[in-house]
Protein backbone atom coordinates (compact mmCIF):
# COMPACT_ATOMS: atom_id res chain seq x y z
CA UNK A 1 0.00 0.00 0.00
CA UNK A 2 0.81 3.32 -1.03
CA UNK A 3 1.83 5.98 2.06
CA UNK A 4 0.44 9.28 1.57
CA UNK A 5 0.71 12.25 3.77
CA UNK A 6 -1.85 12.24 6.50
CA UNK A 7 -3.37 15.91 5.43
CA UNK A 8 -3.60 14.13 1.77
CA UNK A 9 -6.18 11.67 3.80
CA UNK A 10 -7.66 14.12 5.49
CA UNK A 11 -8.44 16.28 2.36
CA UNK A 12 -9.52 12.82 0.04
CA UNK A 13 -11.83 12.10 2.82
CA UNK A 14 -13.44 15.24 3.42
CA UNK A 15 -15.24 15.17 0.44
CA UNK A 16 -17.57 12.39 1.58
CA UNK A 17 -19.71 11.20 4.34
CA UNK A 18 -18.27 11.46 7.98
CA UNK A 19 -17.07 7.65 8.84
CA UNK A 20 -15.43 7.20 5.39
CA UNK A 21 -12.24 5.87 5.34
CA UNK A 22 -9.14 5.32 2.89
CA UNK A 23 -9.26 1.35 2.40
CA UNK A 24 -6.31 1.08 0.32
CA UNK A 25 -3.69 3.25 -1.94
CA UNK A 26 -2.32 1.55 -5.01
CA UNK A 27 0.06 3.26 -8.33
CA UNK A 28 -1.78 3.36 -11.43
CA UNK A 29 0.91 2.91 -14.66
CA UNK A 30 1.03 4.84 -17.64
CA UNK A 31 0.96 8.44 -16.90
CA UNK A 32 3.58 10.68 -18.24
CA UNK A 33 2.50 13.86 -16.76
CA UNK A 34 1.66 13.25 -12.99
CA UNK A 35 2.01 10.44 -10.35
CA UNK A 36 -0.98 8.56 -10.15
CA UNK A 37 -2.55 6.82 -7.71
CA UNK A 38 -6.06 4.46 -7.47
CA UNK A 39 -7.73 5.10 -3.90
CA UNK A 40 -9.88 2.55 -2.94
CA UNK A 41 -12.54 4.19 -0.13
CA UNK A 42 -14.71 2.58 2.79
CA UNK A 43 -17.74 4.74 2.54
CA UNK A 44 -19.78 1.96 4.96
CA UNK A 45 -19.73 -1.65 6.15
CA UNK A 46 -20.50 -3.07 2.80
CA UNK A 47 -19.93 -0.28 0.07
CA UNK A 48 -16.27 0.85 -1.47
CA UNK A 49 -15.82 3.35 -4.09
CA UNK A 50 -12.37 3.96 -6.38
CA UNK A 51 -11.16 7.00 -6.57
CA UNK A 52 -8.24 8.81 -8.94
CA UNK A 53 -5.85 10.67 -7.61
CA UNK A 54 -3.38 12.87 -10.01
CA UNK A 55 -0.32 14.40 -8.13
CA UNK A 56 1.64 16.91 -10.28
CA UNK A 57 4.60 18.49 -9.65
CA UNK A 58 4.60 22.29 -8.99
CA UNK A 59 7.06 23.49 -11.09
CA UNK A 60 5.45 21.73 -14.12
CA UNK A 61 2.09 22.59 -13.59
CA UNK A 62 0.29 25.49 -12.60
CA UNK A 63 -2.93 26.14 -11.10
CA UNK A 64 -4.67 27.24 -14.48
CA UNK A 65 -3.53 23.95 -16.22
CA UNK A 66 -5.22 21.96 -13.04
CA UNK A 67 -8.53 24.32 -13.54
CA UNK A 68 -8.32 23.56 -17.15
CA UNK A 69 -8.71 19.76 -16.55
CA UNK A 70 -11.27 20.68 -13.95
CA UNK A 71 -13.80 22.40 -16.05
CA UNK A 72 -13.17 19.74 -18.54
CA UNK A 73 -14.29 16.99 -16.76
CA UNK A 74 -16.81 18.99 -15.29
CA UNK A 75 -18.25 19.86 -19.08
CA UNK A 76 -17.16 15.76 -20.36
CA UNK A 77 -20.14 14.87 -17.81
CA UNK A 78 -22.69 15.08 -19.68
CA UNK A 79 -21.36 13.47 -22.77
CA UNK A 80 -22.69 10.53 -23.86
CA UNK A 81 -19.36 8.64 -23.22
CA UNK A 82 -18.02 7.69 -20.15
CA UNK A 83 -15.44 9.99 -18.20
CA UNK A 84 -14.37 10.51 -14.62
CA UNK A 85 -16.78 12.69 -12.68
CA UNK A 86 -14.79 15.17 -10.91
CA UNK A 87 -14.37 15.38 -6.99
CA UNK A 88 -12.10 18.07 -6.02
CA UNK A 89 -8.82 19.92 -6.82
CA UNK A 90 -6.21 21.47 -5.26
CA UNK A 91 -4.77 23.78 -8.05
CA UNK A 92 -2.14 26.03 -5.66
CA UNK A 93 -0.61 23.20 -4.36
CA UNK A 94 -2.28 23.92 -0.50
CA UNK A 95 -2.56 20.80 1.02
CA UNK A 96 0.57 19.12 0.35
CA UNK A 97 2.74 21.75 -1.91
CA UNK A 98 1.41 19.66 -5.06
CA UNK A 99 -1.19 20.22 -6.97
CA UNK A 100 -4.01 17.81 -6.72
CA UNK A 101 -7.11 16.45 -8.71
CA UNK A 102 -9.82 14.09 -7.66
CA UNK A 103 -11.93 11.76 -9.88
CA UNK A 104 -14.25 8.84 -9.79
CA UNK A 105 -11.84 5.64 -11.50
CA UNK A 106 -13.56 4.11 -14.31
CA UNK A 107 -13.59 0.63 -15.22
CA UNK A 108 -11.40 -1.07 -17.66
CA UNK A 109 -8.46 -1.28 -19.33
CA UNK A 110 -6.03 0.81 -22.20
CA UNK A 111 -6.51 -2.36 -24.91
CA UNK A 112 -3.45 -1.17 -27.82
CA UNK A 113 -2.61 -4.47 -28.88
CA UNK A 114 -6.31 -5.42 -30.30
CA UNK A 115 -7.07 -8.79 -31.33
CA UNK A 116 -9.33 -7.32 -34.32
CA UNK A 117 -7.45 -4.02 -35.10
CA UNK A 118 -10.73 -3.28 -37.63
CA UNK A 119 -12.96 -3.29 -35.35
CA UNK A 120 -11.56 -1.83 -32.73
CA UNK A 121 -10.74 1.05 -35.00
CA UNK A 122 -14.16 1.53 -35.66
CA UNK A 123 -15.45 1.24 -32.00
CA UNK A 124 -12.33 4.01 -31.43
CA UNK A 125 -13.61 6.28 -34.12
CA UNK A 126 -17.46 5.70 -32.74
CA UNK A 127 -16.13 6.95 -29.52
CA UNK A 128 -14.66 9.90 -30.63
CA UNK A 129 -17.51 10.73 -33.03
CA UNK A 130 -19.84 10.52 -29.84
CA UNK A 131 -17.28 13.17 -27.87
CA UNK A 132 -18.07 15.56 -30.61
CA UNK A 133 -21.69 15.26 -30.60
CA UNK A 134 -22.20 17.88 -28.27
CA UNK A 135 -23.17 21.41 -27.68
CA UNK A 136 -20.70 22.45 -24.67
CA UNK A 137 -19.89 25.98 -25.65
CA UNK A 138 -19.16 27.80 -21.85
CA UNK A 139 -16.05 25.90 -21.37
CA UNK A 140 -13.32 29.16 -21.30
CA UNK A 141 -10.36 27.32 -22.50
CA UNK A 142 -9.43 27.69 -26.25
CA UNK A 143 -8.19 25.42 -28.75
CA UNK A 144 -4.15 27.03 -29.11
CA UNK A 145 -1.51 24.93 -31.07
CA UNK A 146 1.39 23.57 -28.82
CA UNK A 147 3.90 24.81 -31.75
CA UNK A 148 3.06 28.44 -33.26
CA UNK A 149 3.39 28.43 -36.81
CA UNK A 150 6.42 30.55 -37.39
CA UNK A 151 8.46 28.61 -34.92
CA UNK A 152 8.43 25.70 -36.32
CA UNK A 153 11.66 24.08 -38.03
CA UNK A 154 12.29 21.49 -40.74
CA UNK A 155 13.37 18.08 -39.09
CA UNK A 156 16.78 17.62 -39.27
CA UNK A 157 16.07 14.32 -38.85
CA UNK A 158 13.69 13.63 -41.88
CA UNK A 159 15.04 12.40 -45.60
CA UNK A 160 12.12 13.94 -47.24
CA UNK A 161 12.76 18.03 -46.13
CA UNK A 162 10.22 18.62 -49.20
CA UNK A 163 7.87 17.37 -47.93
CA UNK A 164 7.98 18.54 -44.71
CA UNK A 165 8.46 22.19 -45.98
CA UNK A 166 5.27 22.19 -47.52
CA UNK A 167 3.71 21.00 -45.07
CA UNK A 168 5.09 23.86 -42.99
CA UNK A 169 3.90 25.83 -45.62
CA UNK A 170 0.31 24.53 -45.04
CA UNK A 171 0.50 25.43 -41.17
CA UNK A 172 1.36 29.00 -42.13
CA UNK A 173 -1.91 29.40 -43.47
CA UNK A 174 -4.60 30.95 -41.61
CA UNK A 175 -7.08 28.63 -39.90
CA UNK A 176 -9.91 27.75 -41.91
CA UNK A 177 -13.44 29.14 -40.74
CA UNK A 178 -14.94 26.43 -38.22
CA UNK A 179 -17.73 26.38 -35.40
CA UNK A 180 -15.85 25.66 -32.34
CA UNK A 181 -16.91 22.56 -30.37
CA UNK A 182 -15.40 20.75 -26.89
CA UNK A 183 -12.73 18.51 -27.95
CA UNK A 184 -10.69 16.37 -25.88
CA UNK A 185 -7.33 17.49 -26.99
CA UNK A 186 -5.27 14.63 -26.69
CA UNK A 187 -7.29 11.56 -28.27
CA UNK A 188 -5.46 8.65 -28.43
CA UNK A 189 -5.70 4.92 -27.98
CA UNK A 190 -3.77 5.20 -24.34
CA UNK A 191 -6.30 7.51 -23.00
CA UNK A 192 -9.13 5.01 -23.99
CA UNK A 193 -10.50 2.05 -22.07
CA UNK A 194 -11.88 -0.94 -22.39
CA UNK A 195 -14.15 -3.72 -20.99
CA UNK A 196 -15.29 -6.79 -22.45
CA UNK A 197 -14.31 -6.17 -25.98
CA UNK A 198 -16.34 -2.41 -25.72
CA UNK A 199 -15.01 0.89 -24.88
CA UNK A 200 -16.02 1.76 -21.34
CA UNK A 201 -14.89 5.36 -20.99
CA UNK A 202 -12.11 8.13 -22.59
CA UNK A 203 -9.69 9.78 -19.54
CA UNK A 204 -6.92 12.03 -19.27
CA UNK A 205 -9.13 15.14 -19.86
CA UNK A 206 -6.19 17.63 -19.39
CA UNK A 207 -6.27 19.74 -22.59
CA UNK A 208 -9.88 19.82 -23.12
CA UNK A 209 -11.22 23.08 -24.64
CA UNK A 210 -13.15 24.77 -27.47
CA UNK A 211 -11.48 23.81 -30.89
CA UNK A 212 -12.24 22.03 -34.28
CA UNK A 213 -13.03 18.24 -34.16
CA UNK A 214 -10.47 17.93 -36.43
CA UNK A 215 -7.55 18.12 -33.70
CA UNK A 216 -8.69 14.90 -31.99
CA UNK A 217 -9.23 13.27 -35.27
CA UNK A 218 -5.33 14.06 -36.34
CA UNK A 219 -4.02 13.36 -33.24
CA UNK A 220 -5.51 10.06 -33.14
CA UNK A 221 -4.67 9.49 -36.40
CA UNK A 222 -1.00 10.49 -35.91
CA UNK A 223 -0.50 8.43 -32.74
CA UNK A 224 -2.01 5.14 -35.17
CA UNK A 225 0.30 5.81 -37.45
CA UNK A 226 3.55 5.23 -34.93
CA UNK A 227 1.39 2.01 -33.08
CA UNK A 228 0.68 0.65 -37.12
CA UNK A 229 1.41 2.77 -39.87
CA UNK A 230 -0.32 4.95 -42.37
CA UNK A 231 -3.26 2.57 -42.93
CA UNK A 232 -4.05 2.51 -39.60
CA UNK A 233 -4.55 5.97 -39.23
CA UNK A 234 -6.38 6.32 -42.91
CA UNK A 235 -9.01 3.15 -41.64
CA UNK A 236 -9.65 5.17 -38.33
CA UNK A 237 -10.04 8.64 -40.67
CA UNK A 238 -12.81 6.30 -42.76
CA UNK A 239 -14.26 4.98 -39.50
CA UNK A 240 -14.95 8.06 -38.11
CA UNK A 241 -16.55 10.07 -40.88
CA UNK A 242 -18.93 7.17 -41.62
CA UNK A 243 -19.81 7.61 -37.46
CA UNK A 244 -19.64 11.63 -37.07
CA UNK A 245 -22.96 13.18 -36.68
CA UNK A 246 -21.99 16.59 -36.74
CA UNK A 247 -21.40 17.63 -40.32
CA UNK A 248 -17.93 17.05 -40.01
CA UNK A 249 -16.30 17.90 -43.30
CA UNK A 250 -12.17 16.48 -43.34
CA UNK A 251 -9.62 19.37 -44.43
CA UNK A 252 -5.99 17.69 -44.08
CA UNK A 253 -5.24 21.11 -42.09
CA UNK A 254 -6.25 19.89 -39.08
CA UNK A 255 -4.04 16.53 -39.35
CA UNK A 256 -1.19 19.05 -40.67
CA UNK A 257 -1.76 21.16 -37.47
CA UNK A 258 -1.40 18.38 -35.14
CA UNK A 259 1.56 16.83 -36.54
CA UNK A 260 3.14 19.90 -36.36
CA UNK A 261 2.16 20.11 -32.45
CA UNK A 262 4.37 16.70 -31.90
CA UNK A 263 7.39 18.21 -34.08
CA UNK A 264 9.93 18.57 -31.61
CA UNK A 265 13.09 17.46 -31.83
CA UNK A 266 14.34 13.96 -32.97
CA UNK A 267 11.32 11.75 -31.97
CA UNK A 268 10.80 10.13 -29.19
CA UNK A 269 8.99 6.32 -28.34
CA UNK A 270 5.62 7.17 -26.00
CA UNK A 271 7.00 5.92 -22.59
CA UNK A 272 3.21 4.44 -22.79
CA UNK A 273 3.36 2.12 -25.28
CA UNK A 274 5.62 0.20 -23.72
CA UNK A 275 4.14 0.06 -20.55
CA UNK A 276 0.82 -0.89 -22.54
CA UNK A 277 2.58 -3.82 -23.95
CA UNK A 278 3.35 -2.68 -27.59
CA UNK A 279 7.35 -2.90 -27.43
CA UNK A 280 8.27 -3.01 -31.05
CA UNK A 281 8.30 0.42 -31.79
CA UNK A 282 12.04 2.26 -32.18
CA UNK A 283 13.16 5.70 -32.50
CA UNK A 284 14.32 4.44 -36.48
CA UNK A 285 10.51 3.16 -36.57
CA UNK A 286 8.88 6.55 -35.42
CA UNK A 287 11.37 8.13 -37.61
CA UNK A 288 10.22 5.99 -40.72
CA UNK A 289 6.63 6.11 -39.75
CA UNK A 290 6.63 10.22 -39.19
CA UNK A 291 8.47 10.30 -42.85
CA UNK A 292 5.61 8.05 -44.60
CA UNK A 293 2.77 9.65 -42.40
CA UNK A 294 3.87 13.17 -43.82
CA UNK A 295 4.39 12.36 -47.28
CA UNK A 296 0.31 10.56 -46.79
CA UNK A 297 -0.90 14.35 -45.94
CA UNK A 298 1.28 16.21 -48.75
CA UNK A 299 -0.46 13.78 -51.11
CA UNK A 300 -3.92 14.48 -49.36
CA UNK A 301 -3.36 18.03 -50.39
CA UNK A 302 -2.63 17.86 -53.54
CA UNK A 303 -5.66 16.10 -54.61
């Protein structure tokens, strides 16, 4: 069992009926932003609850990135998939000199080594088409690219500088015209689980905001074609326009946007793929697969 401080306890258990009490603490795997931790609660004699606990680290974080993920699962609620229902937060750090956030735990598992990759692509893309069938427009937080336009920089690393140069050249265009819509952010197979062959609920709700649907669909798209290549991510791009309910008309900008977002440096392997149990991915693979994935957008725009 886990040892946490006792005003940690204190503040966990506050939030719920006098007499409950902190069963057990256990490490959840696979985060790459906080420690996280499963607490398993004795609300009475014969009912326990699971709780989510994310511990950041103060010089990382700060209190408006905490609030962020706050109002997002706060709006997520009432979507028709399954997501966390928030608790409590400690965005300054006041209890324990770390910020804190609460949540319900959801059942199931991250599932990135499917038996049927076909159809879990499709249930994947369903998911994320039912995220964007929403009307959530009081969230504050905008859609803002991790990499501003101007700053980015050809790969060194990349034998095809062509094409990423005019892909570059894409990004420098303004953004095309869109209704904005609550997105997720950072839609990928890691951040979805799974229960008896069915997705039982999307987490990680860090970067949700206002933004074009089209930013979850490249990222997703982008992180399936590291796991699997190109066709991956093209099968989960068909998927989800045959499930989207929202009018949602493709412009490659979007993808182009959101590779651009991961363009940093040489790249690097997703600490949580491994941990996940896909262990066959290299830097020489990402490398490859961010070279192919590229030159599969430059073609998209010049259709």
């Amino acid at each position: 069992m886990v040892s946490i401080p006792e005003k940690q306890k204190q503040w966990i258990v506050s939030h719920f009926p006098n007499g409950t009490a902190i069963h057990h603490i256990y490490p959840l795997k696979g985060s790459t932003t906080a420690a996280m931790y499963a607490i398993v609660l004795q609300l009475s004699a014969d009912e326990k609850i699971e709780l989510v606990l994310r511990q950041y680290d103060k010089s990382s974080f700060s209190a408006k990135d905490i609030e962020q993920e706050a109002d997002s699962l706060k709006a997520a609620a009432s979507l028709s998939v399954d997501t966390p229902q928030y608790i409590a937060a400690d965005p300054h750090g006041e209890i324990i000199g770390k910020p804190l956030l609460l949540m319900r735990k959801l059942e199931g598992k991250v599932n990135i080594l499917p038996a049927n990759q076909a159809e879990w692509s499709k249930k994947l893309a369903g998911t994320l088409a039912r995220i964007h069938d929403n009307s959530i427009d009081k969230i504050p937080w905008k859609h803002e690219r991790y990499q501003k336009a101007d700053e980015i920089d050809i790969p060194a690393w990349t034998g095809k500088q062509e094409v990423w140069a005019a892909l570059k050249e894409v990004a420098l265009q303004p953004e095309p015209s869109y209704t904005p819509r609550f997105i997720h952010r950072d839609f990928h197979p890691a951040n979805v689980l799974w229960k008896d062959g069915e997705v039982s609920g999307v987490v990680d709700w860090a970067n949700g905001c206002l933004g074009h649907a089209g930013i979850d669909v490249g990222h997703c798209r982008w992180n399936l074609a590291m796991l699997y290549g190109v066709e991956a991510a093209d099968a989960f791009l068909s998927a989800y326009q045959e499930k989207a309910k929202h009018g949602f008309s493709y412009n490659v900008y979007w993808d182009i946007v959101s590779l651009m977002d991961v363009l940093e440096g040489q790249p690097d392997v997703y600490p949580g793929w491994e941990v996940f149990g896909k262990t066959d991915i290299t830097v020489e693979i990402m490398i490859e697969r961010m070279d192919s994935y590229a030159a599969s957008l430059l073609e998209k725009v010049m259709e």
